[in-house]
Structures are given as C-alpha cells and as structure tokens.
C-alpha atoms as a PDB file:
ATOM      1  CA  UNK A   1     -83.146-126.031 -88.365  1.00  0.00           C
ATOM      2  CA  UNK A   2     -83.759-123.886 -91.447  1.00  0.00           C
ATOM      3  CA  UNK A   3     -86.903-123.471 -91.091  1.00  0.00           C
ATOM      4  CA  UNK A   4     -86.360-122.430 -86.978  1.00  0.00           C
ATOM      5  CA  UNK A   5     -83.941-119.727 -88.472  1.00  0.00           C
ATOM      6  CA  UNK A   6     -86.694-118.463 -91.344  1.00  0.00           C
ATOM      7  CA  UNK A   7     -89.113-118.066 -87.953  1.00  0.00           C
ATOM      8  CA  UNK A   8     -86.363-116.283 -85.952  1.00  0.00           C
ATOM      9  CA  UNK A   9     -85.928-113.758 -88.977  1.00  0.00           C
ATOM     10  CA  UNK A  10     -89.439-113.215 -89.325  1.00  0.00           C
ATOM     11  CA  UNK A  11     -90.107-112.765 -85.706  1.00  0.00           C
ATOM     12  CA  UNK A  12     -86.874-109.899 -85.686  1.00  0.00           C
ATOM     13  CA  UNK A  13     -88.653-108.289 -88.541  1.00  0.00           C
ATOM     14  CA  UNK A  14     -91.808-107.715 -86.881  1.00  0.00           C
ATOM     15  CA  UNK A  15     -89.835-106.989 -83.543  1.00  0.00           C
ATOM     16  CA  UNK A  16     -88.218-104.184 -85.899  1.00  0.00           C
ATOM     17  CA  UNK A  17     -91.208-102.682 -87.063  1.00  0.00           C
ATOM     18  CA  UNK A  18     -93.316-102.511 -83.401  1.00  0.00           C
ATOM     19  CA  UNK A  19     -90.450-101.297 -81.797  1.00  0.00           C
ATOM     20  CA  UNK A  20     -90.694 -98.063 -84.364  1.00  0.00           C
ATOM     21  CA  UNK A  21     -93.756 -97.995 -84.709  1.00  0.00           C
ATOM     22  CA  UNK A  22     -94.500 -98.493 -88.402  1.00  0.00           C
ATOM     23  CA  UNK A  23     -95.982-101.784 -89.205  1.00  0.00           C
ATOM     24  CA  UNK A  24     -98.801 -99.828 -91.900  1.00  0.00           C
ATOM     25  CA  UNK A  25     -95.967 -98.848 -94.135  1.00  0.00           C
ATOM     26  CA  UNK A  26     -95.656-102.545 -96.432  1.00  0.00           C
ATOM     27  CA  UNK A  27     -99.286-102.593 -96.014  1.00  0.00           C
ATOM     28  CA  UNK A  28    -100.322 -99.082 -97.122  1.00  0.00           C
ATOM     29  CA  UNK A  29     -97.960 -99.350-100.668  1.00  0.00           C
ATOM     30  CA  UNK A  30     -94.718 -97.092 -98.793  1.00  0.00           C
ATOM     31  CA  UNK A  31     -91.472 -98.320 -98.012  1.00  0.00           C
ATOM     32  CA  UNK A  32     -88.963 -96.599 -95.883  1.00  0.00           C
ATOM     33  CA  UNK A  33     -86.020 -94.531 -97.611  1.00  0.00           C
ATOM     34  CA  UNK A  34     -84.511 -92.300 -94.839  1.00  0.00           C
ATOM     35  CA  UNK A  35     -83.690 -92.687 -91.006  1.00  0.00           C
ATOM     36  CA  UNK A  36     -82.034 -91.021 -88.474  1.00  0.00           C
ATOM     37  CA  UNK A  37     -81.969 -91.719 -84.593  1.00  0.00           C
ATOM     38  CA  UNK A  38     -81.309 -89.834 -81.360  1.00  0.00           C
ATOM     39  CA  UNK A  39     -80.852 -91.302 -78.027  1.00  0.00           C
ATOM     40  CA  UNK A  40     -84.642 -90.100 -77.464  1.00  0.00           C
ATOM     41  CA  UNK A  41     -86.536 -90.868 -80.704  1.00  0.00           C
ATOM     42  CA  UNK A  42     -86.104 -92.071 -84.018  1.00  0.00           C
ATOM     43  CA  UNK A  43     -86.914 -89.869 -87.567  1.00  0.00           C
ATOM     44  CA  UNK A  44     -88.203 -92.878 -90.232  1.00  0.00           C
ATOM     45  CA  UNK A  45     -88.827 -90.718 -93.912  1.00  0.00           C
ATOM     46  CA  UNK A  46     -90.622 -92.407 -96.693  1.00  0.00           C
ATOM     47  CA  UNK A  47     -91.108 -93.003 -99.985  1.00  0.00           C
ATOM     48  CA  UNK A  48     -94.557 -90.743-100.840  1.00  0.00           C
ATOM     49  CA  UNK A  49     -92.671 -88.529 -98.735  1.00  0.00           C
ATOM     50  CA  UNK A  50     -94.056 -88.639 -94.804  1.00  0.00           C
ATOM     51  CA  UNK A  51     -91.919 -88.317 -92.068  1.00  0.00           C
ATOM     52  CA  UNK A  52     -92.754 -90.612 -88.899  1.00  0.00           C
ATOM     53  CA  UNK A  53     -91.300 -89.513 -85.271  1.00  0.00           C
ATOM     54  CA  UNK A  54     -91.549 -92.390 -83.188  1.00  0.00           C
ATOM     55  CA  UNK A  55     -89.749 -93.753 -79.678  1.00  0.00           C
ATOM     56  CA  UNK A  56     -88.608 -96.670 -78.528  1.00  0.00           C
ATOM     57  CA  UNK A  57     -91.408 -98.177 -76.808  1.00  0.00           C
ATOM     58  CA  UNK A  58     -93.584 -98.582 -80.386  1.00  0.00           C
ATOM     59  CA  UNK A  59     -95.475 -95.507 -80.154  1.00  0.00           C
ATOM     60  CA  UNK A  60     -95.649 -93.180 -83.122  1.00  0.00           C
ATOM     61  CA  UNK A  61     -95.399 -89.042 -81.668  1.00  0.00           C
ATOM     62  CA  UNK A  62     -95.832 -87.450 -84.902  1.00  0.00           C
ATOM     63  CA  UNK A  63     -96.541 -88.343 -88.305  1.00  0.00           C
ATOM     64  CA  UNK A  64     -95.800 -85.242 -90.918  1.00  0.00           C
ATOM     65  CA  UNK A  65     -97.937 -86.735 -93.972  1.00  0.00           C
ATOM     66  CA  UNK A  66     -97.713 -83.558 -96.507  1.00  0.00           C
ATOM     67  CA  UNK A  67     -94.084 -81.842 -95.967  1.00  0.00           C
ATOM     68  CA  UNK A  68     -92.728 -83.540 -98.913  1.00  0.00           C
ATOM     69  CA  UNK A  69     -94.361 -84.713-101.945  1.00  0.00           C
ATOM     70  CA  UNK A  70     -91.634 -87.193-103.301  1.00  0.00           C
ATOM     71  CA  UNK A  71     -89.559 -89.810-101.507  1.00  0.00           C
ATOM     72  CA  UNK A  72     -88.033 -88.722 -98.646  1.00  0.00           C
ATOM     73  CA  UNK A  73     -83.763 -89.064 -98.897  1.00  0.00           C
ATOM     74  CA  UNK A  74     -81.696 -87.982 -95.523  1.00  0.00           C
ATOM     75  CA  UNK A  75     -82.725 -86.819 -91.991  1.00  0.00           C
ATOM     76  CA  UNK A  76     -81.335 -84.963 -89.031  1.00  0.00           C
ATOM     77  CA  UNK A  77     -81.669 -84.587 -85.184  1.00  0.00           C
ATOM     78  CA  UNK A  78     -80.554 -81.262 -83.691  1.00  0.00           C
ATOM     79  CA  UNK A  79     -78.392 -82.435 -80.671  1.00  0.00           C
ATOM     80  CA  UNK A  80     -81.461 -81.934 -78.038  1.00  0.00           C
ATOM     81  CA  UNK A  81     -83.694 -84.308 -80.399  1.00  0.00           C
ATOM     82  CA  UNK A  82     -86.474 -81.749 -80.405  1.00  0.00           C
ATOM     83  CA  UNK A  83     -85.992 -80.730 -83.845  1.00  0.00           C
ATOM     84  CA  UNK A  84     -85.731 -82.547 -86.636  1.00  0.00           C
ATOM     85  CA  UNK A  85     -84.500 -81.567 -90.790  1.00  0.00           C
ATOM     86  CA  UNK A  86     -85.549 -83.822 -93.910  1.00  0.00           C
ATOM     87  CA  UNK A  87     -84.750 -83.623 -97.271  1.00  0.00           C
ATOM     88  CA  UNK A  88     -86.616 -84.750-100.317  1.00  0.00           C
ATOM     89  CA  UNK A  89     -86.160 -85.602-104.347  1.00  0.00           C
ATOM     90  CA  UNK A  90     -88.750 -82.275-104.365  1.00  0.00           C
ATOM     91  CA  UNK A  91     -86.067 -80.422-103.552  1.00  0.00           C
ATOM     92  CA  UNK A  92     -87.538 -79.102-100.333  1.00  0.00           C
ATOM     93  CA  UNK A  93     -86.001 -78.892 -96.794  1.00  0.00           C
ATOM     94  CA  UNK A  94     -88.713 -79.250 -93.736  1.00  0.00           C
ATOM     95  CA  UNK A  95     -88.351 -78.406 -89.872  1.00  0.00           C
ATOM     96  CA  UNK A  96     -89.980 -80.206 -88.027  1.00  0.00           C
ATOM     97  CA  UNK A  97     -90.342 -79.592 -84.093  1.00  0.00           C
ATOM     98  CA  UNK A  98     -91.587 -82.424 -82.038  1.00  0.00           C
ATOM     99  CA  UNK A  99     -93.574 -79.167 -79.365  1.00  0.00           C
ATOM    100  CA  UNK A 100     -96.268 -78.279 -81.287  1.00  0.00           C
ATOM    101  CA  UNK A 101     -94.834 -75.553 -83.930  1.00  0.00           C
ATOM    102  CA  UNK A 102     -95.703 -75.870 -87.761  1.00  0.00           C
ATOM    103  CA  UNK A 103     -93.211 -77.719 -89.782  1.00  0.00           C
ATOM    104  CA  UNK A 104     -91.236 -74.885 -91.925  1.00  0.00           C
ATOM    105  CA  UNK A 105     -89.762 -75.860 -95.304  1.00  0.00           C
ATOM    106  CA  UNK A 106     -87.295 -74.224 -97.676  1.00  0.00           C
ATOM    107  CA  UNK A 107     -87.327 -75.541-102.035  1.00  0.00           C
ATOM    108  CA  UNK A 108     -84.318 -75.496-103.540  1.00  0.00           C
ATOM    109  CA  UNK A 109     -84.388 -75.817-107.438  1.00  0.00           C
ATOM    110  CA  UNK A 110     -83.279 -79.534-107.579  1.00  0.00           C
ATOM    111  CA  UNK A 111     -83.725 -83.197-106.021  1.00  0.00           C
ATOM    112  CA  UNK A 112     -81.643 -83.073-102.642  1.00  0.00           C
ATOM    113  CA  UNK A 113     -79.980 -86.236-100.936  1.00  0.00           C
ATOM    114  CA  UNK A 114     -78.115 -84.496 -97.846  1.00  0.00           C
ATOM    115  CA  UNK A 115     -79.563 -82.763 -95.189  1.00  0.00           C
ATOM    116  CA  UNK A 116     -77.561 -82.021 -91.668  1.00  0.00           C
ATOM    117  CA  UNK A 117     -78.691 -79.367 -88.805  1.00  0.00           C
ATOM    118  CA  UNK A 118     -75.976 -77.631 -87.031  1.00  0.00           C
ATOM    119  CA  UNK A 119     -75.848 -78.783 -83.997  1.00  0.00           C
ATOM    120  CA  UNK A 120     -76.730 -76.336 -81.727  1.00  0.00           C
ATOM    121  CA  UNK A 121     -79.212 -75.892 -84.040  1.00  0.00           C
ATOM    122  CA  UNK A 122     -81.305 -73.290 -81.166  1.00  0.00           C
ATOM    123  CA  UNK A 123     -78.881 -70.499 -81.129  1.00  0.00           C
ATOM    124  CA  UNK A 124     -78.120 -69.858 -83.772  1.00  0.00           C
ATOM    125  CA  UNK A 125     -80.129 -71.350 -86.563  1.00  0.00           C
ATOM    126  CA  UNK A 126     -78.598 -73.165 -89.436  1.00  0.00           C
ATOM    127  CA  UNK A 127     -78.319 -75.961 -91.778  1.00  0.00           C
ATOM    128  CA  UNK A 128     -76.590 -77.538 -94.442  1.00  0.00           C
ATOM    129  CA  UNK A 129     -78.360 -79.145 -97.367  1.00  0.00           C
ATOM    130  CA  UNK A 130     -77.104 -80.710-100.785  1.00  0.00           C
ATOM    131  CA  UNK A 131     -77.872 -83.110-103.931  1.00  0.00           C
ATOM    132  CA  UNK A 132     -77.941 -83.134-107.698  1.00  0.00           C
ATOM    133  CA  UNK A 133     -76.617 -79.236-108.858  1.00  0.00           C
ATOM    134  CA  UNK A 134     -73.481 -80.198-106.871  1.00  0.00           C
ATOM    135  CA  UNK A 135     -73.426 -77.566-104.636  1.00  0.00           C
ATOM    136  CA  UNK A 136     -73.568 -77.594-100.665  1.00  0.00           C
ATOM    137  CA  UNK A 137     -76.589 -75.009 -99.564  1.00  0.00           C
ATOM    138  CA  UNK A 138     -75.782 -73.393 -95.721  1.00  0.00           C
ATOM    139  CA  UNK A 139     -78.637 -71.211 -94.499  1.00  0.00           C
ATOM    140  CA  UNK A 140     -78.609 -69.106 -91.643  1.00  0.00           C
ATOM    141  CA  UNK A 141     -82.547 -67.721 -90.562  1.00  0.00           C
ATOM    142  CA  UNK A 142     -82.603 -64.539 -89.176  1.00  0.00           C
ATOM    143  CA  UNK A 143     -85.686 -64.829 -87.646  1.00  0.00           C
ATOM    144  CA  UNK A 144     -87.368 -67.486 -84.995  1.00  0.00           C
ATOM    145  CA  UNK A 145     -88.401 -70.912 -85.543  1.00  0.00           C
ATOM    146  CA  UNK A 146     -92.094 -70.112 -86.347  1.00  0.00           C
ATOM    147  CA  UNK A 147     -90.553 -67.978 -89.093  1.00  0.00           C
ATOM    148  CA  UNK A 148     -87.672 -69.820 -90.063  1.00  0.00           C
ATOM    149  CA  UNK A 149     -87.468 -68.445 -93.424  1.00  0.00           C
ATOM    150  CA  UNK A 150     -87.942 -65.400 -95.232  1.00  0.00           C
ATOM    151  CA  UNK A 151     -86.040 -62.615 -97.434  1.00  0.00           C
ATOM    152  CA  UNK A 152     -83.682 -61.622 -95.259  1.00  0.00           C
ATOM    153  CA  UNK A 153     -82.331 -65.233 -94.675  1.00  0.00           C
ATOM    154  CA  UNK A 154     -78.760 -65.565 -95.380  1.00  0.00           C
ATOM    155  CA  UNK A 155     -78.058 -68.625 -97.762  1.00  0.00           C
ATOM    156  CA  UNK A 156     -74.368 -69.425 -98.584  1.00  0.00           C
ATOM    157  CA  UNK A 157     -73.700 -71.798-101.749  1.00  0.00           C
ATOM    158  CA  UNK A 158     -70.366 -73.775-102.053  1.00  0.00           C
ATOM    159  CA  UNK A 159     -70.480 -75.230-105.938  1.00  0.00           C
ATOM    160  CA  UNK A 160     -68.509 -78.744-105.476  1.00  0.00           C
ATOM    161  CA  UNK A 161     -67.368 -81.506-107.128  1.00  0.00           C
ATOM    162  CA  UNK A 162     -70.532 -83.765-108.590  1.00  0.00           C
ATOM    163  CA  UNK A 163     -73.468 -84.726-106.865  1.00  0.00           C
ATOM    164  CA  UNK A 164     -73.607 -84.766-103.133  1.00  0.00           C
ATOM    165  CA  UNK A 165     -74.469 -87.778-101.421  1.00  0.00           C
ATOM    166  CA  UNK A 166     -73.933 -87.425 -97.874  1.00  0.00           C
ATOM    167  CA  UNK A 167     -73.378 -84.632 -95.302  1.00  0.00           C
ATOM    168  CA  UNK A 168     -72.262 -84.442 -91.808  1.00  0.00           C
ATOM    169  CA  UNK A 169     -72.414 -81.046 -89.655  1.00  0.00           C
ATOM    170  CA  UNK A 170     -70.133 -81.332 -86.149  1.00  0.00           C
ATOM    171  CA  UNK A 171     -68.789 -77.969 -84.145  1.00  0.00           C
ATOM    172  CA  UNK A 172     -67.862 -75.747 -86.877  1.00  0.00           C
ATOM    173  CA  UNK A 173     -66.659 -78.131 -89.691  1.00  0.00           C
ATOM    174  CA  UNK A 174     -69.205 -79.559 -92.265  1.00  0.00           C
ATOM    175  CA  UNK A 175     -68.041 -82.463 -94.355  1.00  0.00           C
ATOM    176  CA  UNK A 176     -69.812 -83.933 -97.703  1.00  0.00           C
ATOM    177  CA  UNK A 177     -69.074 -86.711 -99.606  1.00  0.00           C
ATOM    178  CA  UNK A 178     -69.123 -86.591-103.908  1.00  0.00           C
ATOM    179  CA  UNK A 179     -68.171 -88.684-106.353  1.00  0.00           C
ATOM    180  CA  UNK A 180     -64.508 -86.926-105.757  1.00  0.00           C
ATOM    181  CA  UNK A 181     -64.002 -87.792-102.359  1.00  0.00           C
ATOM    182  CA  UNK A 182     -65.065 -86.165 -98.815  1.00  0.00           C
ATOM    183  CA  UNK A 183     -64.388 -82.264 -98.392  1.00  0.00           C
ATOM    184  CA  UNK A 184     -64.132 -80.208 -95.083  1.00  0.00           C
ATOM    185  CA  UNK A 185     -65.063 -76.788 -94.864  1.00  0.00           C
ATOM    186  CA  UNK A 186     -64.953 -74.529 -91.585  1.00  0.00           C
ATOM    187  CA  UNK A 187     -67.855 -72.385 -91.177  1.00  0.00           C
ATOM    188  CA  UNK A 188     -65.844 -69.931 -89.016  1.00  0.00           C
ATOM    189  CA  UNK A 189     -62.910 -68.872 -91.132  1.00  0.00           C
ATOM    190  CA  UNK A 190     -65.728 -69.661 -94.680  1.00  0.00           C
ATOM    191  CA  UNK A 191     -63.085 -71.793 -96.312  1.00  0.00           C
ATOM    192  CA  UNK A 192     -62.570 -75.334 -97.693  1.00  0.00           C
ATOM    193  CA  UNK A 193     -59.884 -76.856 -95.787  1.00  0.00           C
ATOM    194  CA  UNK A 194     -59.411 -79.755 -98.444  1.00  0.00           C
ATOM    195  CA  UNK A 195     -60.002 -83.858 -98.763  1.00  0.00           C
ATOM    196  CA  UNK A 196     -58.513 -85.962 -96.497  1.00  0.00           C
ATOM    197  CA  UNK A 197     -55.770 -87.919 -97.418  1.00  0.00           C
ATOM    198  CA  UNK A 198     -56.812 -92.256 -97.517  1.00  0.00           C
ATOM    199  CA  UNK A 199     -60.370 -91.814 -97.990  1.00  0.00           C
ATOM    200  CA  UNK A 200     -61.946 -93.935-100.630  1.00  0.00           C
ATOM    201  CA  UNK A 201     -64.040 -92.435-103.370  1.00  0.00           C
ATOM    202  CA  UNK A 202     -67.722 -93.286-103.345  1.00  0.00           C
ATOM    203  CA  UNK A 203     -69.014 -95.838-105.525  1.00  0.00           C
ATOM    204  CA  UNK A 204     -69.779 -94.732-108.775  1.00  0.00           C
ATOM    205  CA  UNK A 205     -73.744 -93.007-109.522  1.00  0.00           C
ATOM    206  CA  UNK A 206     -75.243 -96.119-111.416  1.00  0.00           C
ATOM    207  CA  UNK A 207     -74.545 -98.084-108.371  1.00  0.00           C
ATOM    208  CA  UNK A 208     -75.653 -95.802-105.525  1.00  0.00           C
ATOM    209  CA  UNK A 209     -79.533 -95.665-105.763  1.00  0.00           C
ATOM    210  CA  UNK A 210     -81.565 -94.088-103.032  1.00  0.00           C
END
C-alpha cells in the first residue's frame, strides 16, 4: 500500500509539471520561486530569474530568459491575462505582454518581493511594487506600452512599516502586508485608510524565506 501511494505521488508530480509545461527546470539546475495564474494561462518565475508563460494543455507560449538576473519573487496577471508584471531580488520590475511587444522593465534600488498590476492595467497604466527599503512603489506611465517608462513617469512612494512581503491591487484600494500587519490605501483620495482590525501579523523575517 505504501509503496502504491509513493507511485501515486510521483505520477501527480509529473502530471504537475506537463500540465505547465516545465519539466527542464530540476533538470537544468532552476527551481521555481514565483507563480501566478489566470483563468487563461499560468506565469511560473524562477530562480536564475526566467519567467515561463505557459497554458493548460502543457505547452510553454513564452519563455522570458534575460528580464531578471536574480531569482524571480512575485507575479501578476492584468485582469485580461495578456499582460503580465514580475518582480525580482535585482530589484527590477518587467512587463511582459504575451502579443509580441518587448518586455519593459523598471530597477528600483533594492531586492523587491511584491509586485501587483492594477487591474485595468490598459487604461490607464499602473502598478504597485515593494520589498526590502519598506516602502510601497506606485507608478503611473505616461506613455504607451512599447514605452512604458521614461522621465516623465509619475512614481508615488508610500515609506511603511518594515519589509513588504505581499501586495494585492483590486478597484482602487491596494493592500500590503509587513511585519506590522496589512495596510489599505485608496489610490483615489492618496491616503492610507489604516490596518484592519483581527488580522494576524506575519511570521517573523528569519522564518519567511523566499
């Protein structure tokens, strides 16, 4: 019996990796470190940094092999699924369309762990990115997707409390999570509404390892 449930694990394991397309990744010395899915496609970053686009049927759409150059830590579908943000320990941001356009990437000056796209990420164009200097970057491009970034972009930096380790964009309120708690902030009205009350801290930095 043990030995029928050792095969059963093994077989799900390899199920896992066809269905997504990334059997190569043990073999070739990488590992997975980020994820993200959409109803359409799933976003698998890794650890030398390449993001994989695959569906659900095994085949792999896109493979990004030199937008990051360290381990890749969060990513995020817009709400159509055609456009995709990761984050990296680099401390850049990529965008990544699944049509044909160049990935676009923004550096920051230290390791990030959070990345979220607003959704309606078309019109207009913004995300929210965060990590290590404890503060939540929100930049708004003035400019189209094939020049995402430039001079002119408008960035918006909330200092918080400790490192961010998760963020989560929905409508006009973006929450991260810090070693303090979760905070809300309302893009329209640019303030912090607060933590919510009953939410338990994150564990504590020595035991959260990405």
């Amino acid at each position: 019996q043990k030995v029928a449930v050792e095969k059963r694990k093994r077989e799900g394991v390899r199920c896992w990796d066809q269905t997504l397309g990334v059997t190569g990744l043990q073999q070739s010395g990488d590992a997975a470190t980020a994820m993200a899915v959409h109803n359409r496609f799933a976003v698998i970053g890794t650890q030398k940094g390449r993001v994989l686009i695959t569906d659900y049927q095994g085949t792999t759409l896109h493979t990004f092999d030199d937008v990051h150059t360290a381990s890749v830590t969060d990513a995020s579908f817009d709400s159509t699924g055609d456009i995709v943000a990761t984050c990296s320990r680099d401390g850049t941001v990529a965008i990544l369309s699944l049509y044909g356009q160049p990935a676009v990437t923004h550096t920051f000056s230290s390791p990030l762990r959070a990345v979220t796209l607003d959704p309606m990420f078309h019109d207009p164009y913004r995300f929210a990115t965060g990590g290590k200097d404890a503060c939540i970057h929100i930049v708004s491009p003035t400019t189209g997707f094939t020049k995402l970034f430039s001079s002119k972009d408008k960035q918006k930096d909330i200092k918080t409390s400790g490192i961010v380790h998760t963020i989560k964009w929905r409508s006009d309120l973006i929450a991260w999570g810090t070693d303090s708690g979760v905070h809300l902030y309302d893009w329209v009205t640019g303030k912090e509404i607060g933590m919510p009350e009953g939410v338990d801290l994150p564990v504590k930095e020595a035991e959260f390892k990405c």
